[in-house]
PDB file of N, CA and C in Angstrom:
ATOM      1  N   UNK A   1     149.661 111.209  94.493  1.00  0.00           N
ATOM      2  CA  UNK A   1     148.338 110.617  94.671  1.00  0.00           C
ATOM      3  C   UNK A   1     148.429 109.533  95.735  1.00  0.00           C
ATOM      4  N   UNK A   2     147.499 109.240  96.584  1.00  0.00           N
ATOM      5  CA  UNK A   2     147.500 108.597  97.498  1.00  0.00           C
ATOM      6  C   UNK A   2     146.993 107.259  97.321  1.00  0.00           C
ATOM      7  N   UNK A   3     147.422 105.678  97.954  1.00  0.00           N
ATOM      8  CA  UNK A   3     146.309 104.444  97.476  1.00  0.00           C
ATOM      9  C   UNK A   3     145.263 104.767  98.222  1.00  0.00           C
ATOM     10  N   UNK A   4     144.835 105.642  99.767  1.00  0.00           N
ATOM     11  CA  UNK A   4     143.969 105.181 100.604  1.00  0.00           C
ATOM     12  C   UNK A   4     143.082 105.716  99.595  1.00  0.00           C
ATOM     13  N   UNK A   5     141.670 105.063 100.002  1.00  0.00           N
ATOM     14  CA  UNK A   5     140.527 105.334  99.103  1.00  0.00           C
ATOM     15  C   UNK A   5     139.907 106.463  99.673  1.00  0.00           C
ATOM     16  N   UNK A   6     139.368 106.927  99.353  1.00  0.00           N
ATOM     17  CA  UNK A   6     138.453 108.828  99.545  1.00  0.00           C
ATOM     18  C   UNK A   6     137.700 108.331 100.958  1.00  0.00           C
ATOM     19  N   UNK A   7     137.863 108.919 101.989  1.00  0.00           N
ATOM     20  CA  UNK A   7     136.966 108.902 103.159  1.00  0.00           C
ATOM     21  C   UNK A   7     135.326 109.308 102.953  1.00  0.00           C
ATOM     22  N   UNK A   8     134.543 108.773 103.549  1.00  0.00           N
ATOM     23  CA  UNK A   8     133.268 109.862 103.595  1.00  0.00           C
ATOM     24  C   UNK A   8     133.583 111.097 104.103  1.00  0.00           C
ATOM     25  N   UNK A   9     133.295 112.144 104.446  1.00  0.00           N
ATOM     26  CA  UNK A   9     133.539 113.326 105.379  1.00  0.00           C
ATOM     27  C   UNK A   9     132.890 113.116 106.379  1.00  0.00           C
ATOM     28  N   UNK A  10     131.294 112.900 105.989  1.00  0.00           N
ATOM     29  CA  UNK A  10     130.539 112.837 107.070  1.00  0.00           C
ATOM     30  C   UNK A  10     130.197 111.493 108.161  1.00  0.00           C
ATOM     31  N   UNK A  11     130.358 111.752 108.987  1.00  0.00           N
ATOM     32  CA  UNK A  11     131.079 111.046 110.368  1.00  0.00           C
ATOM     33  C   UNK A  11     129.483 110.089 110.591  1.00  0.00           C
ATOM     34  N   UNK A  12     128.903 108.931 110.404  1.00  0.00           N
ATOM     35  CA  UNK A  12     127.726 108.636 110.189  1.00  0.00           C
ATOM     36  C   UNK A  12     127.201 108.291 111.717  1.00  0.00           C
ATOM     37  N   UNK A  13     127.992 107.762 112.556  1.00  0.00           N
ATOM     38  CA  UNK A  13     127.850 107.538 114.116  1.00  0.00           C
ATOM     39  C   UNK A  13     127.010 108.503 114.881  1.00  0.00           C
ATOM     40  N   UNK A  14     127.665 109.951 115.274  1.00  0.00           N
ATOM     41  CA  UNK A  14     126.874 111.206 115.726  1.00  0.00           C
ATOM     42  C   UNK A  14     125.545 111.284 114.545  1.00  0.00           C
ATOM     43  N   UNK A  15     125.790 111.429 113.751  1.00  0.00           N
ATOM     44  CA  UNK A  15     124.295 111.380 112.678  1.00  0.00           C
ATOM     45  C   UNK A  15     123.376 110.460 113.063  1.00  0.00           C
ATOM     46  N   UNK A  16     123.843 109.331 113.540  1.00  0.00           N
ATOM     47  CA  UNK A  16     122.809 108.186 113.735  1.00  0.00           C
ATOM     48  C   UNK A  16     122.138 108.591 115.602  1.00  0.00           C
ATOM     49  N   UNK A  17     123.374 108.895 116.581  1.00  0.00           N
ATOM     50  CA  UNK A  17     122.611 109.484 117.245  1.00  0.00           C
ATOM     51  C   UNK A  17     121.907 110.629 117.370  1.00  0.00           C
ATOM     52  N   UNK A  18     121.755 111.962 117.011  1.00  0.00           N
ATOM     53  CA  UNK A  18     120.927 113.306 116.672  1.00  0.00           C
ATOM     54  C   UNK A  18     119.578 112.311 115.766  1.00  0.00           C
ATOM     55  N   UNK A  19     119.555 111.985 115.193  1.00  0.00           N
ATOM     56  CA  UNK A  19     118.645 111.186 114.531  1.00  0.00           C
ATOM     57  C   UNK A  19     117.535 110.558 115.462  1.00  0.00           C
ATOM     58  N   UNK A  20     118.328 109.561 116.327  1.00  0.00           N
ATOM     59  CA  UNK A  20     117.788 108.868 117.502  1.00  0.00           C
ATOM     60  C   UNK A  20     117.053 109.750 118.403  1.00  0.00           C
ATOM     61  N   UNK A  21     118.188 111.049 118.629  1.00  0.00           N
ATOM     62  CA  UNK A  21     117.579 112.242 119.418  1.00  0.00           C
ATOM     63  C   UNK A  21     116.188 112.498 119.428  1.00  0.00           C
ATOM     64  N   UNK A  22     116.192 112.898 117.609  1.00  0.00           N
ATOM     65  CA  UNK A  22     114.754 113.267 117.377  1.00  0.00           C
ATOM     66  C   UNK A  22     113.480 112.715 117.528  1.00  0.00           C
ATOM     67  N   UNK A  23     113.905 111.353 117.038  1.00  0.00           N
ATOM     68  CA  UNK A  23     112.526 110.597 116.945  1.00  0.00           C
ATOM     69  C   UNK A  23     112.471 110.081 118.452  1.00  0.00           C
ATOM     70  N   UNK A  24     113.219 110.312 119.976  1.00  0.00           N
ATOM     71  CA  UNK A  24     112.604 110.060 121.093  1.00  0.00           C
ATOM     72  C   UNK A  24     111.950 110.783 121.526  1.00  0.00           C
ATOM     73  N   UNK A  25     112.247 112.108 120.943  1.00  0.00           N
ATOM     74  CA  UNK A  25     111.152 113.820 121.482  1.00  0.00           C
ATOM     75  C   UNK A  25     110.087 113.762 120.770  1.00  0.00           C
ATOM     76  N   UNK A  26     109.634 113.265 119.796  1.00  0.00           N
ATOM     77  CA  UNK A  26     108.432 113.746 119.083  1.00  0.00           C
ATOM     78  C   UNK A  26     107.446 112.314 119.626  1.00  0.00           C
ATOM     79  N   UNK A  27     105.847 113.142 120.256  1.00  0.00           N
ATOM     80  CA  UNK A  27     104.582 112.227 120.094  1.00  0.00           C
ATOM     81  C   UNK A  27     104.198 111.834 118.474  1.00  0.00           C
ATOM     82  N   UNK A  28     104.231 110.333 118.584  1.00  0.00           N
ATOM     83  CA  UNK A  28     103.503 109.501 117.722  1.00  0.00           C
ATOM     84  C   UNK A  28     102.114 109.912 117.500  1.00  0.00           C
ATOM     85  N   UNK A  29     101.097 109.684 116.800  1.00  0.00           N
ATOM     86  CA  UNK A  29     101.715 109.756 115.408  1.00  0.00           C
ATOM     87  C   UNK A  29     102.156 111.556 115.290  1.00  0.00           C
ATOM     88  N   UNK A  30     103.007 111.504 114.162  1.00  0.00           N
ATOM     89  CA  UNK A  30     103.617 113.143 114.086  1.00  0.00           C
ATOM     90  C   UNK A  30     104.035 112.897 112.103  1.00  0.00           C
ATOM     91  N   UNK A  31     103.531 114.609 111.815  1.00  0.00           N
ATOM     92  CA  UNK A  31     104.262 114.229 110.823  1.00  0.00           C
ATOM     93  C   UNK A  31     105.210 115.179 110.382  1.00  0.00           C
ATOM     94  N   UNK A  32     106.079 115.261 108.858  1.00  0.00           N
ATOM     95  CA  UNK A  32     107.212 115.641 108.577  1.00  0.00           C
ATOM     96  C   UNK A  32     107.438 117.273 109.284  1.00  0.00           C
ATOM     97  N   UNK A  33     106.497 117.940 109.309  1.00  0.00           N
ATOM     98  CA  UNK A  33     106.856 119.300 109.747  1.00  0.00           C
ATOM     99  C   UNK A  33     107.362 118.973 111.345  1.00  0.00           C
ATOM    100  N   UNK A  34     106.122 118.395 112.076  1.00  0.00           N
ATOM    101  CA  UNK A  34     106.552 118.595 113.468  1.00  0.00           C
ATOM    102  C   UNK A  34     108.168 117.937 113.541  1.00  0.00           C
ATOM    103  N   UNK A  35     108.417 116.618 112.441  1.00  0.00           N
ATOM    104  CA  UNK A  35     110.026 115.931 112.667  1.00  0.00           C
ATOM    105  C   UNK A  35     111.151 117.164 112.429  1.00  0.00           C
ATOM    106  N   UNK A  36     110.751 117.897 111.659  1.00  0.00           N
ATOM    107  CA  UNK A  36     111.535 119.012 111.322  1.00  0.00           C
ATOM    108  C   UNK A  36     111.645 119.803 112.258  1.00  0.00           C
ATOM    109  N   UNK A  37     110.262 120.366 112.856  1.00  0.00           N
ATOM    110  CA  UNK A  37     110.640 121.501 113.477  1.00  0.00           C
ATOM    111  C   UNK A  37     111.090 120.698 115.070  1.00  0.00           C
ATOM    112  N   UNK A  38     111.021 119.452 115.493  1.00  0.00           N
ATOM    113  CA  UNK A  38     111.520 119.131 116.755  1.00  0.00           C
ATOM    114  C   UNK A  38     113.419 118.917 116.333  1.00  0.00           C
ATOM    115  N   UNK A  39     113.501 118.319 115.195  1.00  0.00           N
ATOM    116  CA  UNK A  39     115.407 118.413 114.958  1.00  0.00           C
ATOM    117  C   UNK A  39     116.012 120.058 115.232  1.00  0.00           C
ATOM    118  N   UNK A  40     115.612 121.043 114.652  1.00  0.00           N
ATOM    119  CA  UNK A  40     115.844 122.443 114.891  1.00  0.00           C
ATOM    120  C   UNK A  40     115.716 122.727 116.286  1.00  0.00           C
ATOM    121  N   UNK A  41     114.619 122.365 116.967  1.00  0.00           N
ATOM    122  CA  UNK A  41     114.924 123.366 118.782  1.00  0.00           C
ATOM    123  C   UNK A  41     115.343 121.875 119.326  1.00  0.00           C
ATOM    124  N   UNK A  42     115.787 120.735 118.831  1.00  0.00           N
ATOM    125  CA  UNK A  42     116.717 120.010 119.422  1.00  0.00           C
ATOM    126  C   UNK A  42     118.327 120.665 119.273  1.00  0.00           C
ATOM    127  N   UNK A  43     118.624 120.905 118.124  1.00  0.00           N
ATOM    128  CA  UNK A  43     120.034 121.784 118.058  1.00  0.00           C
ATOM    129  C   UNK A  43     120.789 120.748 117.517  1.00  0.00           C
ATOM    130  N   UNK A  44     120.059 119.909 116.854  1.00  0.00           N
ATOM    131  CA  UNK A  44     120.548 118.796 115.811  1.00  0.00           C
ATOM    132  C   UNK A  44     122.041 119.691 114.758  1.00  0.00           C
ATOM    133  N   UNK A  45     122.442 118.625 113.954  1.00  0.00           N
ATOM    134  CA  UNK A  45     123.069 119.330 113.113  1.00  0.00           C
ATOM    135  C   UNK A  45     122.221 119.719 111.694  1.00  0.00           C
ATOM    136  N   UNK A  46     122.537 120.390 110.990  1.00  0.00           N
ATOM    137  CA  UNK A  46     122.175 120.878 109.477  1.00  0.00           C
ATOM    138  C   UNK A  46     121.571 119.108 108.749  1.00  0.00           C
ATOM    139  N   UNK A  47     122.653 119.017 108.656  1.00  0.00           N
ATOM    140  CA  UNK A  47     123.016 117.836 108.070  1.00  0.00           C
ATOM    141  C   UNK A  47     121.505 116.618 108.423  1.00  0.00           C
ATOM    142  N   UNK A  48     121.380 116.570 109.810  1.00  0.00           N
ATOM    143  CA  UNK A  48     119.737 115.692 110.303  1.00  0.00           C
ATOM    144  C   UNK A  48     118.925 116.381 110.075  1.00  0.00           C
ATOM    145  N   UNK A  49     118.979 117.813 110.054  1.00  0.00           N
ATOM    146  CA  UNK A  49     117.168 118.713 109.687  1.00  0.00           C
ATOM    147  C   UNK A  49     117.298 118.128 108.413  1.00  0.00           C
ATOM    148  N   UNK A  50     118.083 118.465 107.425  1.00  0.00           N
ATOM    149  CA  UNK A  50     117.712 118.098 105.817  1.00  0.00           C
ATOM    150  C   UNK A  50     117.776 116.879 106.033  1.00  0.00           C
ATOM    151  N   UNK A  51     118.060 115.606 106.193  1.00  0.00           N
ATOM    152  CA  UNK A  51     117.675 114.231 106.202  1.00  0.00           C
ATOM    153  C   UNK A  51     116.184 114.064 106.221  1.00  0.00           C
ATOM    154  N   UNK A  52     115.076 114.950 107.767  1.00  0.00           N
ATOM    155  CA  UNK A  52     114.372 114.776 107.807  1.00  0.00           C
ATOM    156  C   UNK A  52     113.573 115.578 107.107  1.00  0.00           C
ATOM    157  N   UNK A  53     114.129 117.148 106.642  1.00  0.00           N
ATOM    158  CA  UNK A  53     112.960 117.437 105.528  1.00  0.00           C
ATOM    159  C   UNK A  53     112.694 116.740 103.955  1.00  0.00           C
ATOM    160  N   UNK A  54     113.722 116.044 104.085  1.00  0.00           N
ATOM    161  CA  UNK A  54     113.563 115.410 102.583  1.00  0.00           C
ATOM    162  C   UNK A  54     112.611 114.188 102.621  1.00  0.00           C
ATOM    163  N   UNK A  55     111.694 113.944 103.630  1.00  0.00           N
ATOM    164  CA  UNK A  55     111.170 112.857 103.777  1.00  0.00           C
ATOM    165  C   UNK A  55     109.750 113.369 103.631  1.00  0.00           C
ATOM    166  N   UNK A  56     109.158 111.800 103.268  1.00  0.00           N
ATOM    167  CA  UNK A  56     108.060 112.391 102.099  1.00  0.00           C
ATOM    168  C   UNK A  56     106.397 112.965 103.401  1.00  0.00           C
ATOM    169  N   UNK A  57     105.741 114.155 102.730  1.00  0.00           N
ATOM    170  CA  UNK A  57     104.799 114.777 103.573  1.00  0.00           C
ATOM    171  C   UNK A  57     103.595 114.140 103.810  1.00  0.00           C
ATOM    172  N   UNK A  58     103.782 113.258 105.297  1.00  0.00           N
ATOM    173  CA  UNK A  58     102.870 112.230 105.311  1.00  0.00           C
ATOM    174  C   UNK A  58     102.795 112.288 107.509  1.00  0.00           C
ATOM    175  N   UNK A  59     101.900 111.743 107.893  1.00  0.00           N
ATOM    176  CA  UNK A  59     101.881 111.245 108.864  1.00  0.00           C
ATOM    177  C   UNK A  59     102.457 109.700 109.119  1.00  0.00           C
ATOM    178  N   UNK A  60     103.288 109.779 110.399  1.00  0.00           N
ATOM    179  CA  UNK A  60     104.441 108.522 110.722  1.00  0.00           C
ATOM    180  C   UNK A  60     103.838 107.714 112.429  1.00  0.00           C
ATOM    181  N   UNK A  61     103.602 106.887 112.062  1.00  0.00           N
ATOM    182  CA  UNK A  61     102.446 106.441 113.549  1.00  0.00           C
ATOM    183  C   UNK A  61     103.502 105.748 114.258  1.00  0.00           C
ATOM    184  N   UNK A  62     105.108 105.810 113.981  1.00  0.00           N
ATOM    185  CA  UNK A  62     106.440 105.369 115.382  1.00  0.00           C
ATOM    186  C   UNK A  62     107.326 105.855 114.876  1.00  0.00           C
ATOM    187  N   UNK A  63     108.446 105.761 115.616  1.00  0.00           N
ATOM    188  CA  UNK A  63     109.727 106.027 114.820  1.00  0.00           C
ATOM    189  C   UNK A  63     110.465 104.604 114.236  1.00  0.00           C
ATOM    190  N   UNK A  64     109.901 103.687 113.907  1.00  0.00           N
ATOM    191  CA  UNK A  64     110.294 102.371 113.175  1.00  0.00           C
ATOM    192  C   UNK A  64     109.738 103.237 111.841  1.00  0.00           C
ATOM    193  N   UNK A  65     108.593 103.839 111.435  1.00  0.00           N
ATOM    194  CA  UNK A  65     107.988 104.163 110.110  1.00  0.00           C
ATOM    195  C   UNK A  65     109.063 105.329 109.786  1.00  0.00           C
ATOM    196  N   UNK A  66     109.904 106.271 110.016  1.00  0.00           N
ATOM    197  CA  UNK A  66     110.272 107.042 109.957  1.00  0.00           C
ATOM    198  C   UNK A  66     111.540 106.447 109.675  1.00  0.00           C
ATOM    199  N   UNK A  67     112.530 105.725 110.617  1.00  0.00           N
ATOM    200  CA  UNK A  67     113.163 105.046 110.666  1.00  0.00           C
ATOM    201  C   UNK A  67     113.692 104.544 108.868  1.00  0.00           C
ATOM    202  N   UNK A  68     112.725 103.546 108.842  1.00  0.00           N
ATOM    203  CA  UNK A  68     112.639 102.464 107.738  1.00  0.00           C
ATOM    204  C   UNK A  68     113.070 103.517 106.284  1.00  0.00           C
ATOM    205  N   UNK A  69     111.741 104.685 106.101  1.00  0.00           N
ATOM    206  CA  UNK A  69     112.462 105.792 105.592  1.00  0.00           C
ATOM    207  C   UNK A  69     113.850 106.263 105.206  1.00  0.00           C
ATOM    208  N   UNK A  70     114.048 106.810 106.177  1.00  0.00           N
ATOM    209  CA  UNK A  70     115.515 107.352 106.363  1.00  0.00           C
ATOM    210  C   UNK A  70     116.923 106.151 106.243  1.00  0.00           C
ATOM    211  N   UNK A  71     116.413 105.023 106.553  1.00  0.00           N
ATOM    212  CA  UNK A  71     117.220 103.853 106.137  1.00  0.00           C
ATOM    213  C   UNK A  71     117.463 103.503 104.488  1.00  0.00           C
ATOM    214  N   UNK A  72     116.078 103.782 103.951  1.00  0.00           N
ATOM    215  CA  UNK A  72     116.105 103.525 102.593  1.00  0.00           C
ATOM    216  C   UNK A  72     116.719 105.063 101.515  1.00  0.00           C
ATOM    217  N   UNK A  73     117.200 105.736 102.411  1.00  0.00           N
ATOM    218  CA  UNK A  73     117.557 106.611 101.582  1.00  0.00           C
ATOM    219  C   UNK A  73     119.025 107.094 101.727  1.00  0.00           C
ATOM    220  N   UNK A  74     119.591 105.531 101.877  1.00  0.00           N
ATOM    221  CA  UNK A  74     121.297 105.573 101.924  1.00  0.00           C
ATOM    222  C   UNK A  74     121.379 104.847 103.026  1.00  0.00           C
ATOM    223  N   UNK A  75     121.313 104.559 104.007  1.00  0.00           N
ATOM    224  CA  UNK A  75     122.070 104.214 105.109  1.00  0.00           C
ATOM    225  C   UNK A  75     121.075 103.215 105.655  1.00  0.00           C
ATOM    226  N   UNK A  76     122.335 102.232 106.861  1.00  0.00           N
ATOM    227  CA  UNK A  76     121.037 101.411 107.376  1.00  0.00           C
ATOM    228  C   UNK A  76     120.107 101.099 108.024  1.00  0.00           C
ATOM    229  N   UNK A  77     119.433 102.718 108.410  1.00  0.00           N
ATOM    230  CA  UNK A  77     118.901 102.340 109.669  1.00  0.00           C
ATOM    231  C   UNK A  77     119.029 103.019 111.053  1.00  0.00           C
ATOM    232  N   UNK A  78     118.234 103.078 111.903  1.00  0.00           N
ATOM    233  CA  UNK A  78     118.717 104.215 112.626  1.00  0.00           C
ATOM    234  C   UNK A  78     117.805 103.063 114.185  1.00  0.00           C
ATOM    235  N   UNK A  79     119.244 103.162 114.918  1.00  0.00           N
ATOM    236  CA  UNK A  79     118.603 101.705 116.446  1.00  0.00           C
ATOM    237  C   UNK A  79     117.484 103.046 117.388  1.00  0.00           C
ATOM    238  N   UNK A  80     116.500 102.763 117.732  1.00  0.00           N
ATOM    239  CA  UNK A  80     115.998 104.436 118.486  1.00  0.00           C
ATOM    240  C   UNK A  80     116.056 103.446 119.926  1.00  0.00           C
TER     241      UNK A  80
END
């Protein structure tokens, strides 16, 4: 057994940029479908489409509102 403590797997840096990716391509206000379907023909990973489909089905008038979101659902935050 090892002391180091369990790594995350997932690498949160590239996540935070594909993230960034998205919310610079999409017109304000936009909501969860168009965030979805712009992460997919961005060529995001798996991993950012489900971040953003799990977010709740609403219209988002910046990517600070979207942002704030996705911050509160684990992580801190995403710089766009």
């Amino acid at each position: 057994m090892s002391d180091k403590p369990a790594q995350n797997v997932l690498n949160e840096e590239p996540i935070d940029d594909e993230i960034a990716q998205v919310l610079r391509r999409v017109d304000y206000p936009v909501n969860k479908d168009a965030l979805v379907d712009t992460a997919r023909n961005a060529g995001v990973s798996n991993d950012v489409v489900i971040l953003f489909d799990g977010l709740p089905k609403q219209d988002y008038d910046d990517a600070d509102s979207v942002e704030q979101l996705l911050g509160s659902n684990g992580g801190p935050g995403i710089a766009v």
